[in-house]
PDB file of N, CA and C in Angstrom:
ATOM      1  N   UNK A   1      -8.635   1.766  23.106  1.00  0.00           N
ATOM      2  CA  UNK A   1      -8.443   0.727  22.118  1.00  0.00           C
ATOM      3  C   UNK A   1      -9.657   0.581  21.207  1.00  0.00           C
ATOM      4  N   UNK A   2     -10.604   0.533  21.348  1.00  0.00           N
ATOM      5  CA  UNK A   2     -11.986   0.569  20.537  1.00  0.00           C
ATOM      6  C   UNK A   2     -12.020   1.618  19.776  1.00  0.00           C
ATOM      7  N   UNK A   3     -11.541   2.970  20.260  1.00  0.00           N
ATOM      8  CA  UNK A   3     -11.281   3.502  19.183  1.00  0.00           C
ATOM      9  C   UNK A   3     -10.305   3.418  17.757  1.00  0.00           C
ATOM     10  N   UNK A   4      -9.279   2.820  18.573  1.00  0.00           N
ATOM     11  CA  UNK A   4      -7.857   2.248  17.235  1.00  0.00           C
ATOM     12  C   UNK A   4      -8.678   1.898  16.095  1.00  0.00           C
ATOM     13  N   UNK A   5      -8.131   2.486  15.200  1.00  0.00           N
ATOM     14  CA  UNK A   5      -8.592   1.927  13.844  1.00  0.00           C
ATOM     15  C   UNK A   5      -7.645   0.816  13.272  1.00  0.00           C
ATOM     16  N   UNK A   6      -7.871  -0.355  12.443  1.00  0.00           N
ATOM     17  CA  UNK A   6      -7.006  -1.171  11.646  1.00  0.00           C
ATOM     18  C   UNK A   6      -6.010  -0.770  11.334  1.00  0.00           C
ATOM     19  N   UNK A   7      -6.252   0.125  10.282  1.00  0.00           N
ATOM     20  CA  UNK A   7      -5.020   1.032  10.316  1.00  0.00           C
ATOM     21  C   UNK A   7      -4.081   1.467  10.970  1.00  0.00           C
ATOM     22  N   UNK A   8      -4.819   1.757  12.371  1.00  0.00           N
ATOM     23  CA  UNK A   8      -3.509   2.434  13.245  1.00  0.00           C
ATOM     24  C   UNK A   8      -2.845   1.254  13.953  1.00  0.00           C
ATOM     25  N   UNK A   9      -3.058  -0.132  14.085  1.00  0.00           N
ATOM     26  CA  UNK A   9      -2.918  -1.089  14.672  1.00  0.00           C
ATOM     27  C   UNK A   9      -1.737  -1.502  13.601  1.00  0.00           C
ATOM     28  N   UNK A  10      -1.923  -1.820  12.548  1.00  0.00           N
ATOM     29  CA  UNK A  10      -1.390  -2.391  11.393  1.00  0.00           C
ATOM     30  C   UNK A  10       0.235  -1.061  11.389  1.00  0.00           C
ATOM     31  N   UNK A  11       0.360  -0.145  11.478  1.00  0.00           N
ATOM     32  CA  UNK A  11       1.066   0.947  11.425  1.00  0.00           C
ATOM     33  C   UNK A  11       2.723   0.472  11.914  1.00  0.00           C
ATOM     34  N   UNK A  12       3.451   0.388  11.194  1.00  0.00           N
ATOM     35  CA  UNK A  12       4.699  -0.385  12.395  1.00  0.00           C
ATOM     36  C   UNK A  12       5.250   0.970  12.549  1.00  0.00           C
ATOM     37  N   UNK A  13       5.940   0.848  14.096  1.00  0.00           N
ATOM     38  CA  UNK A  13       6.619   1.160  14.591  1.00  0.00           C
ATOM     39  C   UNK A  13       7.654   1.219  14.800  1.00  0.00           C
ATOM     40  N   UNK A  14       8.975   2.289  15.305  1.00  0.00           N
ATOM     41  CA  UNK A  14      10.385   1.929  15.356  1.00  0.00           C
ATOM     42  C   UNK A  14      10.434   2.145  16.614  1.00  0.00           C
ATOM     43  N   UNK A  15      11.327   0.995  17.727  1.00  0.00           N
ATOM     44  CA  UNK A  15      11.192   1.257  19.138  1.00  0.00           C
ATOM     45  C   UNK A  15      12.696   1.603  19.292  1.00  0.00           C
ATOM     46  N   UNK A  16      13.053   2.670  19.394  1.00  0.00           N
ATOM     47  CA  UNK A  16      14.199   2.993  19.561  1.00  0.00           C
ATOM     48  C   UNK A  16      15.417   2.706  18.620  1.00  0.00           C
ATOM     49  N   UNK A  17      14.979   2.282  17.568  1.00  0.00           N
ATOM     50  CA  UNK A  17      16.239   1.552  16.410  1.00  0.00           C
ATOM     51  C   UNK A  17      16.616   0.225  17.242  1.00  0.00           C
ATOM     52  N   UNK A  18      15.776  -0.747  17.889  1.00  0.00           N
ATOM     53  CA  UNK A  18      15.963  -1.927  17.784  1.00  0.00           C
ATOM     54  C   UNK A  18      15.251  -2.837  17.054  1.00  0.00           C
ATOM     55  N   UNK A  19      14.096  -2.635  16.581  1.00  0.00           N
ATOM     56  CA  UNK A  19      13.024  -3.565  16.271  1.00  0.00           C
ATOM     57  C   UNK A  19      11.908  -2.287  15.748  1.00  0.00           C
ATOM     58  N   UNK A  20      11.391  -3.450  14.702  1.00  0.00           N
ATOM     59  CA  UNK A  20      10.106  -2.425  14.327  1.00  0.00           C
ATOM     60  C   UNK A  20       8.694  -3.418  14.190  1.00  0.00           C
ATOM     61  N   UNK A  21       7.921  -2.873  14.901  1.00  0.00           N
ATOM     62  CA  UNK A  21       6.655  -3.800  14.794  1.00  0.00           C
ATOM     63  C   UNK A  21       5.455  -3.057  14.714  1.00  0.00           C
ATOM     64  N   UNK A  22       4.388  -3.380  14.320  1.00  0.00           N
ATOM     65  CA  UNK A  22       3.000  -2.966  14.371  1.00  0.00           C
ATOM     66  C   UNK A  22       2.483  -2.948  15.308  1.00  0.00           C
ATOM     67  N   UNK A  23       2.350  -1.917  15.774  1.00  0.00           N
ATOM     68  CA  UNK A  23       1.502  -1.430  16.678  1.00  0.00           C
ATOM     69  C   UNK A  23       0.627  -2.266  17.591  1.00  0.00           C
ATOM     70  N   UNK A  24      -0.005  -2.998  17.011  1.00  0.00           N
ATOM     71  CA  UNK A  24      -0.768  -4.484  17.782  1.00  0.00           C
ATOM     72  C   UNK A  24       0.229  -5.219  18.320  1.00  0.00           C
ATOM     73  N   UNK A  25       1.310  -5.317  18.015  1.00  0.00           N
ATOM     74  CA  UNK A  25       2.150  -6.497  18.582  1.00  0.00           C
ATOM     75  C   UNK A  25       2.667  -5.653  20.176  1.00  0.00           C
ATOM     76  N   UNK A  26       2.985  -3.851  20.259  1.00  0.00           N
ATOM     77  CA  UNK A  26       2.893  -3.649  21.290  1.00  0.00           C
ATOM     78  C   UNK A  26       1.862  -3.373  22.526  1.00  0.00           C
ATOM     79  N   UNK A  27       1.164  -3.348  21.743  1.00  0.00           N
ATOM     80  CA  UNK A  27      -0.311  -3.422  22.531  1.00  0.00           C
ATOM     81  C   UNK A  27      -0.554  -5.128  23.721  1.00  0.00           C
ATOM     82  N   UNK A  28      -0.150  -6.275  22.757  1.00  0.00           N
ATOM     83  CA  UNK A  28       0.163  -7.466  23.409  1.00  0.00           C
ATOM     84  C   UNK A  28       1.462  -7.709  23.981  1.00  0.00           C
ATOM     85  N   UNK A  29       2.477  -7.200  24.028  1.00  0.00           N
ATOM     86  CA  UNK A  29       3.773  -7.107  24.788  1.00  0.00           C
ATOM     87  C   UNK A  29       2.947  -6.059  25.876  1.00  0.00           C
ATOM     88  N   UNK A  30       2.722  -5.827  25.916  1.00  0.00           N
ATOM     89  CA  UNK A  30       1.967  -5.234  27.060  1.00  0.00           C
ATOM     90  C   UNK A  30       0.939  -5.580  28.047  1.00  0.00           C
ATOM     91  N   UNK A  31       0.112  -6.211  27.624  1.00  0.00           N
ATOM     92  CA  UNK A  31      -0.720  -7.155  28.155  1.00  0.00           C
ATOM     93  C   UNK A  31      -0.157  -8.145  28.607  1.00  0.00           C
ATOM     94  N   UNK A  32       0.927  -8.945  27.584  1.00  0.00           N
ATOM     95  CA  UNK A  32       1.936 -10.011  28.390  1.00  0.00           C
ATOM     96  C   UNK A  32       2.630  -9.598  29.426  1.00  0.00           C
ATOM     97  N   UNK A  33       2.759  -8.699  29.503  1.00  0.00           N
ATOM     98  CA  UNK A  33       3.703  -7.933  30.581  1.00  0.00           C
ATOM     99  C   UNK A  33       3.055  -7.826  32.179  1.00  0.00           C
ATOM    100  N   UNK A  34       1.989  -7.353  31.519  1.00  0.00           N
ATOM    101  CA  UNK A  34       0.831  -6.925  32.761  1.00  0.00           C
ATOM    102  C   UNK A  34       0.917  -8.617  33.573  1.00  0.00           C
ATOM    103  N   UNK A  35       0.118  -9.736  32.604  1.00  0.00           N
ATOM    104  CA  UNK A  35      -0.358 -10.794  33.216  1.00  0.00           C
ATOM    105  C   UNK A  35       1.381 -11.246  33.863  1.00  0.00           C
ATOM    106  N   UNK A  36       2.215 -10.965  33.324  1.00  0.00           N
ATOM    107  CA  UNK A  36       3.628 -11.269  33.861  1.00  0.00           C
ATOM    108  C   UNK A  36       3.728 -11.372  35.474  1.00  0.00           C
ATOM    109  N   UNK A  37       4.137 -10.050  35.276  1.00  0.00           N
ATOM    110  CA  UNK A  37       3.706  -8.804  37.006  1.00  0.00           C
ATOM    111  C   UNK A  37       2.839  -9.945  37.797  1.00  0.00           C
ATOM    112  N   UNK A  38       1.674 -10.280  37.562  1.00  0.00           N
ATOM    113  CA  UNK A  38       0.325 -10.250  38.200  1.00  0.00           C
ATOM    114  C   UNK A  38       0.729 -12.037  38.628  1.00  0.00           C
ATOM    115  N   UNK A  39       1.628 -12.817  37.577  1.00  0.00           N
ATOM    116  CA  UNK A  39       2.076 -14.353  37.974  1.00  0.00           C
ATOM    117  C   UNK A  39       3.042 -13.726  39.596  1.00  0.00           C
ATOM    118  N   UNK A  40       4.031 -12.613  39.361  1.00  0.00           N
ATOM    119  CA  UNK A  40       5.215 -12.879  40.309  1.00  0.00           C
ATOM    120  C   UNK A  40       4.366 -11.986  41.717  1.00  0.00           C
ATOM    121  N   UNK A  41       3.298 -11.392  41.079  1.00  0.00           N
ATOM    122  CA  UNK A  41       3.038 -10.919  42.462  1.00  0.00           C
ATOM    123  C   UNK A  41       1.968 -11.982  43.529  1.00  0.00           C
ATOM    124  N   UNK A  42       1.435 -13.235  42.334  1.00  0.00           N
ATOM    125  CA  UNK A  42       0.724 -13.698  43.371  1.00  0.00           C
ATOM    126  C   UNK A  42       1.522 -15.028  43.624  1.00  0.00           C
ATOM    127  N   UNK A  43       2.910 -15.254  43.740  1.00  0.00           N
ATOM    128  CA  UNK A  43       4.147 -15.901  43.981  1.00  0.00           C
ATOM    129  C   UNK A  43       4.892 -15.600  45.340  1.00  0.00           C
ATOM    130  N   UNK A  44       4.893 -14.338  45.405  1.00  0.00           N
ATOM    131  CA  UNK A  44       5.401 -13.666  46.653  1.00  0.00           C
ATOM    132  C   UNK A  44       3.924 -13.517  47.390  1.00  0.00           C
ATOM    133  N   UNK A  45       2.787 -12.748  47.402  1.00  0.00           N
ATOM    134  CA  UNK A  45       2.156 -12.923  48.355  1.00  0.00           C
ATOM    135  C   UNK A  45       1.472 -14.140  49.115  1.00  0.00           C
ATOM    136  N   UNK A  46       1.210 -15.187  48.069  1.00  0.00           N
ATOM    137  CA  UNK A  46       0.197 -16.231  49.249  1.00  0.00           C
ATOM    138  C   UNK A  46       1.164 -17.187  49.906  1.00  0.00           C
ATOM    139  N   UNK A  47       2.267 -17.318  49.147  1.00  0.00           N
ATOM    140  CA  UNK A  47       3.455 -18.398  50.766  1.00  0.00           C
ATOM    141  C   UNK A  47       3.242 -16.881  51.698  1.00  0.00           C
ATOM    142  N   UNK A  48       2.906 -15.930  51.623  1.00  0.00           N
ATOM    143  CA  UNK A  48       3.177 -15.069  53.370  1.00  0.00           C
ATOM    144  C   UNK A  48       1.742 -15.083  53.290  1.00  0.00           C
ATOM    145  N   UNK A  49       0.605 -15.741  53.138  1.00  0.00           N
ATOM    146  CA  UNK A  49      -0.613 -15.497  53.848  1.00  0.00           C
ATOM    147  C   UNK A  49      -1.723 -14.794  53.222  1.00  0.00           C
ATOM    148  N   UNK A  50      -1.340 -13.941  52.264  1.00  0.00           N
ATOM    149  CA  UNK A  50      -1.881 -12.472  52.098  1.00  0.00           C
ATOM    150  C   UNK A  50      -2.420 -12.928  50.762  1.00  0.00           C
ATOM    151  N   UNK A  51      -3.735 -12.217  50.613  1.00  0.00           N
ATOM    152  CA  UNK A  51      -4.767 -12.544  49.219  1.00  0.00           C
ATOM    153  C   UNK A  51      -3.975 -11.383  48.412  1.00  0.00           C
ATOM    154  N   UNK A  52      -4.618 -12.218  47.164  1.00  0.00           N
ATOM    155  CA  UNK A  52      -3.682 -11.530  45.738  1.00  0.00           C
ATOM    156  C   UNK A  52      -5.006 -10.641  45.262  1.00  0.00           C
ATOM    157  N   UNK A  53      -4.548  -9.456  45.179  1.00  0.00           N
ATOM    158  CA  UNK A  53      -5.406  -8.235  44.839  1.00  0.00           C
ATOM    159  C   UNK A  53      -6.429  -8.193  43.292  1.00  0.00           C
ATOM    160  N   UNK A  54      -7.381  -8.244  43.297  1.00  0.00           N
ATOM    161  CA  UNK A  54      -8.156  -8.075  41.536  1.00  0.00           C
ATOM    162  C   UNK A  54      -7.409  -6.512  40.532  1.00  0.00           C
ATOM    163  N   UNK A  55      -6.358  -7.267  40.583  1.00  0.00           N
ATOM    164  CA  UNK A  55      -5.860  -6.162  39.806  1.00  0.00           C
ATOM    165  C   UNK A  55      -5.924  -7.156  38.321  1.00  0.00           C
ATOM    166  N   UNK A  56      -5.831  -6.162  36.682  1.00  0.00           N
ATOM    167  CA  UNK A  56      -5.775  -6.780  35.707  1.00  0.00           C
ATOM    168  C   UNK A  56      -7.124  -7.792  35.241  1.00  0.00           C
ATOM    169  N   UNK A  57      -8.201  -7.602  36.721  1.00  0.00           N
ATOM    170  CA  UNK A  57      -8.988  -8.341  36.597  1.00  0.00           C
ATOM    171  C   UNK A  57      -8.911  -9.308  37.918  1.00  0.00           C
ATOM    172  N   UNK A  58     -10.213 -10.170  37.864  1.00  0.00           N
ATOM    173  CA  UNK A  58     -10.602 -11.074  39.068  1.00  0.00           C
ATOM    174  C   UNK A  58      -9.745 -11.782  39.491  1.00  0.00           C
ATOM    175  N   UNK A  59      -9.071 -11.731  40.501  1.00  0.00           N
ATOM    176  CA  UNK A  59      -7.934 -12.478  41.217  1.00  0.00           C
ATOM    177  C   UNK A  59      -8.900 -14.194  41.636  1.00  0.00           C
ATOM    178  N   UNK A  60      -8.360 -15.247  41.808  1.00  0.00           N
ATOM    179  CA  UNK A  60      -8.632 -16.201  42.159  1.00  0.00           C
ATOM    180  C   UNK A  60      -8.814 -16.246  43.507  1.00  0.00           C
ATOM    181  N   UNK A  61      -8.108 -15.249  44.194  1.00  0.00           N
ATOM    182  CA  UNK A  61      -8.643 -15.017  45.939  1.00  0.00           C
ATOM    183  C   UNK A  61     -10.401 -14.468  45.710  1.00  0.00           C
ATOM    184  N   UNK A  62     -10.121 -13.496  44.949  1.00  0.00           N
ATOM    185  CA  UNK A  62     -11.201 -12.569  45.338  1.00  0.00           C
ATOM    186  C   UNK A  62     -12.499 -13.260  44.305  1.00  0.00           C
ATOM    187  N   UNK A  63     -12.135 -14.121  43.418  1.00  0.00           N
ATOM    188  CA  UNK A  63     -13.826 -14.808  42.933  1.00  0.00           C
ATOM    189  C   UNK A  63     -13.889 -15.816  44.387  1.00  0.00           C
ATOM    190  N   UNK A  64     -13.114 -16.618  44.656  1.00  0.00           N
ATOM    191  CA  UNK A  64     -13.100 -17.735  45.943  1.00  0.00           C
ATOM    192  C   UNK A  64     -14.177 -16.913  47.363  1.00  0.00           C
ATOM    193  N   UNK A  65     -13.704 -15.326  47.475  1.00  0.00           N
ATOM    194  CA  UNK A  65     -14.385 -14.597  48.455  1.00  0.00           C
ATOM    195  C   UNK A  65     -15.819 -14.775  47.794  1.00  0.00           C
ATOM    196  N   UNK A  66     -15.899 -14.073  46.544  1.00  0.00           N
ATOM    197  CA  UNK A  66     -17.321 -13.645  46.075  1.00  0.00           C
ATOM    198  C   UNK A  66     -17.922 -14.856  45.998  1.00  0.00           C
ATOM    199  N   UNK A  67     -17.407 -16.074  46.140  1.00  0.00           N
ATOM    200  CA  UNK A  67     -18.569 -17.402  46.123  1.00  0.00           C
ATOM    201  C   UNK A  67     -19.480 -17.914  47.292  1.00  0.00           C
ATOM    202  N   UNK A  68     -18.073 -17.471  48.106  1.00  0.00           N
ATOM    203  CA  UNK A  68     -18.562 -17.476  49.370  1.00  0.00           C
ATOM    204  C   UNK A  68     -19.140 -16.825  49.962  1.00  0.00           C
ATOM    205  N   UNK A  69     -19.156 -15.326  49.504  1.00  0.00           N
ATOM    206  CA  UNK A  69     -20.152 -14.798  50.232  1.00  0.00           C
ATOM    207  C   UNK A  69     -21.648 -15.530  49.417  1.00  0.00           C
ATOM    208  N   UNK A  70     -21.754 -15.294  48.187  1.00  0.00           N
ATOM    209  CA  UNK A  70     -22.984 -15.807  47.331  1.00  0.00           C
ATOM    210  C   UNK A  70     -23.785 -17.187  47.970  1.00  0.00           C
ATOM    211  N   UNK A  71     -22.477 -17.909  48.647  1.00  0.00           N
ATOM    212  CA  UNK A  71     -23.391 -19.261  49.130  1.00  0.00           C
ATOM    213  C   UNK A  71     -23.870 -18.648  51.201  1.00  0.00           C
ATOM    214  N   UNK A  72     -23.338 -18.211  51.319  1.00  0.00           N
ATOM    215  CA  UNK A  72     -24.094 -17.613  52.482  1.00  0.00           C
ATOM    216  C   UNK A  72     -25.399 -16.647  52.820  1.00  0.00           C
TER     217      UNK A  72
END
């Protein structure tokens, strides 16, 4: 992504002959997507017990671990 130029961001797209958008807008349907996933997976794991993985970034289990270790 740092490499993308304006240009190529700005560029619309045809997604199959339903919709056409710029390139940036799928870049964030994607990211929405990701953080999507990452709501239903930490939905199903902690009612069974189980810490929610740092995927997508720092899970709220796993900063809660890293504090705790830091205050010990």
């Amino acid at each position: 992504m740092t490499q993308t130029s304006s240009d190529q961001l700005v560029k619309v797209i045809d997604f199959r002959g339903l919709f056409q958008w710029p390139a940036v807008l799928f870049v964030q349907l994607g990211l929405s997507h990701s953080i999507h996933h990452r709501g239903q997976l930490s939905t199903y794991l902690r009612p069974m017990g189980a810490k929610v993985p740092s995927i997508y970034g720092e899970s709220y289990d796993a900063r809660e671990a890293r504090e705790k270790a830091a205050k010990s």
